[in-house]
C-alpha atoms as a PDB file:
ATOM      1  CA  UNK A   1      -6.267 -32.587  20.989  1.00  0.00           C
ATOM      2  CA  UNK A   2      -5.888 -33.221  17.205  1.00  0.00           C
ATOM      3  CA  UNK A   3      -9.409 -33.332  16.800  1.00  0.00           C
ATOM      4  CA  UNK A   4      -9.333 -29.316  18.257  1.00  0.00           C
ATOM      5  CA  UNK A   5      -6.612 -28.171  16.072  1.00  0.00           C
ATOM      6  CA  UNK A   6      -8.404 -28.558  12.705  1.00  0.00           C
ATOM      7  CA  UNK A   7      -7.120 -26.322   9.478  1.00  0.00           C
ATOM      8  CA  UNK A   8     -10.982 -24.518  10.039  1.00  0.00           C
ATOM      9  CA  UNK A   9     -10.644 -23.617  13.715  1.00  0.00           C
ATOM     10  CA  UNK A  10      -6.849 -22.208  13.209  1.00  0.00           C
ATOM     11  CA  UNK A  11      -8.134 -19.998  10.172  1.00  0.00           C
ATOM     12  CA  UNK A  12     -11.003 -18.799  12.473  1.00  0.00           C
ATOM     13  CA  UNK A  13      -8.808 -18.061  15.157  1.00  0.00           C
ATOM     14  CA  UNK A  14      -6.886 -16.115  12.624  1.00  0.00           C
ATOM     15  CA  UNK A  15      -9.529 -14.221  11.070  1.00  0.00           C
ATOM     16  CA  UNK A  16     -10.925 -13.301  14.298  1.00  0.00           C
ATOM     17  CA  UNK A  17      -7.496 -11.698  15.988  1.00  0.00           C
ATOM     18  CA  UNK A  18      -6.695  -9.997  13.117  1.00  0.00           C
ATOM     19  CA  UNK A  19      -9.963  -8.129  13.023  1.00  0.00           C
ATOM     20  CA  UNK A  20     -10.224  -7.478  16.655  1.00  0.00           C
ATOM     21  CA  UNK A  21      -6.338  -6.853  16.713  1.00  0.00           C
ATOM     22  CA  UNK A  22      -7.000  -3.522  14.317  1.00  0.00           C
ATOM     23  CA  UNK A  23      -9.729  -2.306  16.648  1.00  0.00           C
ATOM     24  CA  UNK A  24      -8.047  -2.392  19.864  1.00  0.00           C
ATOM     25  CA  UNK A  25      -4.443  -1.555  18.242  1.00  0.00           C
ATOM     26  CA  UNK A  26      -6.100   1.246  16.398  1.00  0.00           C
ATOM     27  CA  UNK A  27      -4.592  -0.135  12.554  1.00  0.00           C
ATOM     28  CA  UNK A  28      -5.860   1.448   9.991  1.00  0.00           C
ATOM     29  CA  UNK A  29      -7.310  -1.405   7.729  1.00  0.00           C
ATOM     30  CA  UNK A  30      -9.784  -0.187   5.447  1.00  0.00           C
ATOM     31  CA  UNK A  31     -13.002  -1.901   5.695  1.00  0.00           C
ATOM     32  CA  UNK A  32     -12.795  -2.980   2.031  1.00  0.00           C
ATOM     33  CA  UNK A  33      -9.171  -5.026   3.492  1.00  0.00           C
ATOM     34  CA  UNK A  34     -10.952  -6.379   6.402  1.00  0.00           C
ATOM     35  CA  UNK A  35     -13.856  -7.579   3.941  1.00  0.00           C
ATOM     36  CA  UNK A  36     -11.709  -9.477   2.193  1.00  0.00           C
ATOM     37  CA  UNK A  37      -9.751 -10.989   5.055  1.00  0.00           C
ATOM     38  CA  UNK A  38     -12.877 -12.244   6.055  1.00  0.00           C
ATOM     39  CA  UNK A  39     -14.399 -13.506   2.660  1.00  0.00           C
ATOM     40  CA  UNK A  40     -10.791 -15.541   2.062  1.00  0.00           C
ATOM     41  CA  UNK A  41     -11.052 -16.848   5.849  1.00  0.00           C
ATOM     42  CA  UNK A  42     -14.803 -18.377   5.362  1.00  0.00           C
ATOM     43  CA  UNK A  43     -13.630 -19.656   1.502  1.00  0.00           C
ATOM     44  CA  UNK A  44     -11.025 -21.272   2.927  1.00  0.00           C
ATOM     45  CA  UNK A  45     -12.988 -22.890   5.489  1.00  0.00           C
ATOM     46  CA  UNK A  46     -15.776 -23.667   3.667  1.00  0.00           C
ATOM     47  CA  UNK A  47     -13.635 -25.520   0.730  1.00  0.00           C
ATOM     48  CA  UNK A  48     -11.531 -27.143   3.675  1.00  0.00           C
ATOM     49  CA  UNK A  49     -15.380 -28.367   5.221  1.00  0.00           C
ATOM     50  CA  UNK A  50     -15.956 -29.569   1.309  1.00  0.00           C
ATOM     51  CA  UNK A  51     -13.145 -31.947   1.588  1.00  0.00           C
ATOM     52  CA  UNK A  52     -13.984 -32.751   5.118  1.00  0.00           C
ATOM     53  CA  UNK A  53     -17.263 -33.995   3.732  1.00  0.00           C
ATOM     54  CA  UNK A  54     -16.157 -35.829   0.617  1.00  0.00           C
ATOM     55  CA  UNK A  55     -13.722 -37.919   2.574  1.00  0.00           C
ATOM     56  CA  UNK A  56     -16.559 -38.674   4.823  1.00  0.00           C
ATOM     57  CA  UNK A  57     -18.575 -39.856   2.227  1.00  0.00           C
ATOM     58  CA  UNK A  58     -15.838 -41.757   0.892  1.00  0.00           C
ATOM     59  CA  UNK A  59     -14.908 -43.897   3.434  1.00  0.00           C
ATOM     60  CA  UNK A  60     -18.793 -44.492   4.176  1.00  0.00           C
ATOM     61  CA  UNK A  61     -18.678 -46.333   1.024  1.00  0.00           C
ATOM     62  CA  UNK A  62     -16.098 -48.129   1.802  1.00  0.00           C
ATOM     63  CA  UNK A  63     -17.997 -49.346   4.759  1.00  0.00           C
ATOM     64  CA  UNK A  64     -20.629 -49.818   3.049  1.00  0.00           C
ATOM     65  CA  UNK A  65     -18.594 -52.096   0.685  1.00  0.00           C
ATOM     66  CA  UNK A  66     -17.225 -54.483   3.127  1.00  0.00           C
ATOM     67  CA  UNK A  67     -20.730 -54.543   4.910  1.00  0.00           C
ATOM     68  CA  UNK A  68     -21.833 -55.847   1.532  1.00  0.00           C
ATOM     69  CA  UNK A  69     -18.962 -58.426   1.133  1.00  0.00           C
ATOM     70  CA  UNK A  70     -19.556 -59.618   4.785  1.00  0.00           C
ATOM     71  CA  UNK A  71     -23.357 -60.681   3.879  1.00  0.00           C
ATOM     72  CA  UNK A  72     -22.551 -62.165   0.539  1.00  0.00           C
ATOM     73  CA  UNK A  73     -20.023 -64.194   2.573  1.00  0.00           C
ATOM     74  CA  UNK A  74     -22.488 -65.562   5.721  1.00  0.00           C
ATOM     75  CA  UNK A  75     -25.053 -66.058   2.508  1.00  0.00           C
ATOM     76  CA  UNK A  76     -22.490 -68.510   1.064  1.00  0.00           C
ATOM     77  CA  UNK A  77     -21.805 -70.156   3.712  1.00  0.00           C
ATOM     78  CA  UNK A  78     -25.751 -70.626   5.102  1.00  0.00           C
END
């Protein structure tokens, strides 16, 4: 369930009621606020996807680092 609550799918949610909310409540949002709801929302989400990547990326190294230690080891050894 973790997994589903992500920092991107909350500020989607978000974005999403709050610009369907002022249709069917009849707000009056301009369309220049409801722009800019919208461009913070996907900034947000696409810095937050950013970091997603970069810590993926990360710990691949890291992997990638004990890989390497494991075969220098079994080449020792052989």
């Amino acid at each position: 369930m973790e997994k589903f609550l992500s920092r991107k799918l909350i500020l989607t949610v978000f974005a999403v009621t709050i610009v369907a909310g002022t249709s069917l409540t009849g707000l009056d949002l301009s369309d220049e606020s409801l722009n800019a709801i919208v461009t913070m929302v996907l900034s947000m989400v696409g810095a937050q996807g950013l970091i997603d990547t970069a810590e993926v990326i990360k710990s691949g190294r890291k992997a990638a680092e004990v890989i390497e230690e494991v075969k220098e080891a079994s080449d020792e050894e052989a």
